[in-house]
Protein backbone atom coordinates (compact mmCIF):
# COMPACT_ATOMS: atom_id res chain seq x y z
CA UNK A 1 -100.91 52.43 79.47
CA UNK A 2 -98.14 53.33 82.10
CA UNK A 3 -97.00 50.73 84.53
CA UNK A 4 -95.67 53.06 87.44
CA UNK A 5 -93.71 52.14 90.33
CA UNK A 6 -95.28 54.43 93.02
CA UNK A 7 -98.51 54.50 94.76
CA UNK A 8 -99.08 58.20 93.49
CA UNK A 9 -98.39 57.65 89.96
CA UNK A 10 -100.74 54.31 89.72
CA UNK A 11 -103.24 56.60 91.49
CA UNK A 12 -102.70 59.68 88.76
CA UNK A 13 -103.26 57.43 86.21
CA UNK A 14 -106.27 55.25 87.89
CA UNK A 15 -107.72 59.15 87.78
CA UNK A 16 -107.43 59.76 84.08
CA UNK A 17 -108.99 56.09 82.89
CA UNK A 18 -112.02 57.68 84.96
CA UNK A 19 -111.60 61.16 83.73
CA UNK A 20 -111.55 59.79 79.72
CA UNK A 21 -114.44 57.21 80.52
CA UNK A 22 -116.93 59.56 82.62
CA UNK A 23 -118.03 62.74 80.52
CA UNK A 24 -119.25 64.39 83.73
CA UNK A 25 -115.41 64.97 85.43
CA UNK A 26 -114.16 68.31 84.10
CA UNK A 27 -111.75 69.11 81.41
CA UNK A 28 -109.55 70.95 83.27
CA UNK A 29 -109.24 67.86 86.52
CA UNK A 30 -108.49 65.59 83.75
CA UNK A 31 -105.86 67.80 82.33
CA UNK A 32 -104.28 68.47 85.21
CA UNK A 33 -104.12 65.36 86.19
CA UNK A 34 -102.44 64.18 82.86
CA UNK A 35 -99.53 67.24 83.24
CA UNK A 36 -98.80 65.79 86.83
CA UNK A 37 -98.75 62.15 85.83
CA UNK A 38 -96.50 63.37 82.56
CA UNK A 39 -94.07 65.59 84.87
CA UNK A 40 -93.71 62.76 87.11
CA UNK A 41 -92.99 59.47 85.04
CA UNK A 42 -91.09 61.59 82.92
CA UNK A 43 -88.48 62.36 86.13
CA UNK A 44 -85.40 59.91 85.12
CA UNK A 45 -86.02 56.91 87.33
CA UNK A 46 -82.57 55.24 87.92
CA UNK A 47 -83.24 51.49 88.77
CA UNK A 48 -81.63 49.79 91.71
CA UNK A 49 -80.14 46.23 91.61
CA UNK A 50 -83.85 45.06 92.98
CA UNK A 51 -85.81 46.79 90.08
CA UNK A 52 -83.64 44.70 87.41
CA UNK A 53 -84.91 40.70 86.88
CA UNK A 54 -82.72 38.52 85.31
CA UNK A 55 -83.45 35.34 82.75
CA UNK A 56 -80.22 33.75 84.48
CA UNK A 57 -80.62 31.83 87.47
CA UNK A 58 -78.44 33.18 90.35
CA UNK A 59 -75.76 30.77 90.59
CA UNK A 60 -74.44 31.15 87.12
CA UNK A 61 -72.35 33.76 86.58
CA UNK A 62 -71.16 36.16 83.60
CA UNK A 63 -67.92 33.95 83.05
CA UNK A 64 -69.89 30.60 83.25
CA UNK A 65 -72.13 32.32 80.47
CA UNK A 66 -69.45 33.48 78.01
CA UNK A 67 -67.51 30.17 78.51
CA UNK A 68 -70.43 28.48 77.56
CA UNK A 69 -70.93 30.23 74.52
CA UNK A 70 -67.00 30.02 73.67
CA UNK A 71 -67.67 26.42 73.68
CA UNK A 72 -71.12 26.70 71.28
CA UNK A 73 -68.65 29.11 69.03
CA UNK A 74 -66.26 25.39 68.80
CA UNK A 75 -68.89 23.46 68.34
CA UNK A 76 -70.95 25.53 65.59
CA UNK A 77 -67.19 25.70 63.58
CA UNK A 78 -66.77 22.36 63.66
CA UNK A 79 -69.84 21.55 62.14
CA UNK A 80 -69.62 23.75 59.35
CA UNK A 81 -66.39 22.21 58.89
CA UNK A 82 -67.80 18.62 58.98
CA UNK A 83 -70.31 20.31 56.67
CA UNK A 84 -68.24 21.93 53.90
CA UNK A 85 -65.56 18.28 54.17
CA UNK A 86 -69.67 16.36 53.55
CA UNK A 87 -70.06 18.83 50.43
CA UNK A 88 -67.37 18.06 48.74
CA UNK A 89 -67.24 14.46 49.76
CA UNK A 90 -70.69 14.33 48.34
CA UNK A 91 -69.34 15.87 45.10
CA UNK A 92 -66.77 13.66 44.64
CA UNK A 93 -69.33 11.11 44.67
CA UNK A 94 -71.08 12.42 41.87
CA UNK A 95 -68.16 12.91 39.79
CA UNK A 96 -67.01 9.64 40.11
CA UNK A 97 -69.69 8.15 39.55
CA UNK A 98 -70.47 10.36 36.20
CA UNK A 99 -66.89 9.52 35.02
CA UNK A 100 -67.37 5.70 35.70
CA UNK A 101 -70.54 5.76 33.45
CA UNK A 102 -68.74 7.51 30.83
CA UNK A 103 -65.65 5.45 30.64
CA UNK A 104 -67.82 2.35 30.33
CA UNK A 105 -69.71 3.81 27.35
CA UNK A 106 -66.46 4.77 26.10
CA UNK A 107 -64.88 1.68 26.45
CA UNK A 108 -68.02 -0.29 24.26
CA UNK A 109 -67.05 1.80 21.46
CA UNK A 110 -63.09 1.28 22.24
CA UNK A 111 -63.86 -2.49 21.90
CA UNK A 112 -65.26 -2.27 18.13
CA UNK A 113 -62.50 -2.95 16.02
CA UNK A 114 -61.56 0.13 14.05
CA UNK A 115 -62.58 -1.12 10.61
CA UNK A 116 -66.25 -1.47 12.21
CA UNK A 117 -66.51 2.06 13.75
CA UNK A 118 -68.66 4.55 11.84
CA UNK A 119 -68.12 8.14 11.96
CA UNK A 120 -70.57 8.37 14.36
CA UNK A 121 -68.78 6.28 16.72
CA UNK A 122 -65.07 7.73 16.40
CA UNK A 123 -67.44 11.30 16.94
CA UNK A 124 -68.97 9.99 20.21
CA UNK A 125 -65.57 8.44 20.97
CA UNK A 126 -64.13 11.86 20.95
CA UNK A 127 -66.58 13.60 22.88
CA UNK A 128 -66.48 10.82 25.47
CA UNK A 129 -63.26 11.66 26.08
CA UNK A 130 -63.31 15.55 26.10
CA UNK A 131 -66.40 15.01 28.99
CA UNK A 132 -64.20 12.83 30.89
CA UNK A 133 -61.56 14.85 30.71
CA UNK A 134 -63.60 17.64 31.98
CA UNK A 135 -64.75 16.03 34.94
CA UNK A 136 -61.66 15.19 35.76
CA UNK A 137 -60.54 18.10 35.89
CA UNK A 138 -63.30 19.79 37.89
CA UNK A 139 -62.53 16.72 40.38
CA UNK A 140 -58.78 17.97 40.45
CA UNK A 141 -59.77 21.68 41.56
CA UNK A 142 -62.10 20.02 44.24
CA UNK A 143 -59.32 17.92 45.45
CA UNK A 144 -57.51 21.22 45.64
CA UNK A 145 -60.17 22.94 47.08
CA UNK A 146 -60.40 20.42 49.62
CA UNK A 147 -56.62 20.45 50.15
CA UNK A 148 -57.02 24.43 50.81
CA UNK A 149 -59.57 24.51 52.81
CA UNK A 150 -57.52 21.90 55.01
CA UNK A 151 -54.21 23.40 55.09
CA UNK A 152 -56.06 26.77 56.22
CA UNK A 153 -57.84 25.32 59.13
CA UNK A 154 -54.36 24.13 60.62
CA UNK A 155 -52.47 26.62 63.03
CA UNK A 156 -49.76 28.56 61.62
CA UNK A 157 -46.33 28.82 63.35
CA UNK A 158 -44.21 31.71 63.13
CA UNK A 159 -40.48 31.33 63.78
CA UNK A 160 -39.05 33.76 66.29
C-alpha cells in the first residue's frame, strides 16, 4: 500500500484497489492507472521542514541532546568501573576466605607433635601448603590487577 501525499495520487491508487477487486473494469484502465500512479510516486519528493515529525519535543535542542548523552556516557563508565572494583572485591573475598579454611586445617596438623604425624599427615601438610601458596599468589596478581586497572583510570600528565 502507498501512503501518498497528494489528492491525485490517493485518488490513482483508490482506482487500482477497485480495478484489482472488480473483474468487470478493464485491463488496460487498471494498467494505466498503475504506470501513472508508478511515474508519479516514483518523482523524488524532497520533504520540507513541515513533512519531517520529530520524537523531540520542541524546546530541546541538538546540544541539550548530546550533552545529555555525554553525561549517560559518565555515568555508564562509572558503573562499569564500580562494577569491575565489585568483581574483584568479590574475589578477594573468596580467596580469603579459601585460604583461612586452609590454614586452619593446616594448622591442626601443625599442632600434632612430630613424633605423632603419619605419613599421611606430613603429605596433607605439604599439599596444604602448596594450595595456600597458590592462592596466594593468584590473590597477588588480583591485587595487581586491581592496582592496574587503577593507575590506568587516572589522567596522565605530560611535561611540556
Amino acid at each position: 500500500m502507498f501512503l501518498c501525499r497528494t489528492l491525485s495520487n490517493t485518488y490513482s491508487f483508490a482506482t487500482i484497489s477497485k480495478a484489482k477487486s472488480c473483474p468487470h473494469i478493464s485491463l488496460s484502465l487498471s494498467l494505466s492507472l498503475s504506470l501513472s500512479l508508478s511515474l508519479s510516486l516514483s518523482l523524488s519528493h524532497i520533504p520540507s521542514e513541515d513533512d519531517v515529525v520529530s520524537m523531540a519535543d520542541s524546546t530541546i535542542t541538538v546540544d541539550d541532546i548530546e550533552g545529555e548523552l555525554f553525561k549517560i556516557e559518565r555515568i555508564r563508565d562509572v558503573l562499569v568501573r564500580r562494577e569491575s572494583e565489585l568483581r574483584y572485591m568479590m574475589d578477594d573475598i573468596q580467596l580469603c576466605k579459601e585460604i583461612t579454611r586452609l590454614k586452619k586445617e593446616l594448622q591442626k596438623l601443625v599442632s600434632i607433635p612430630d613424633n605423632d604425624k603419619s605419613n599421611e599427615d606430613r603429605q596433607k601438610e605439604e599439599e596444604l601448603l602448596q594450595q595456600i601458596h597458590k592462592l596466594v599468589e593468584t590473590r597477588d596478581y588480583l591485587v595487581d590487577d586491581v592496582e592496574f586497572e587503577r593507575l590506568s583510570r587516572q589522567p596522565v600528565y605530560l611535561k611540556v
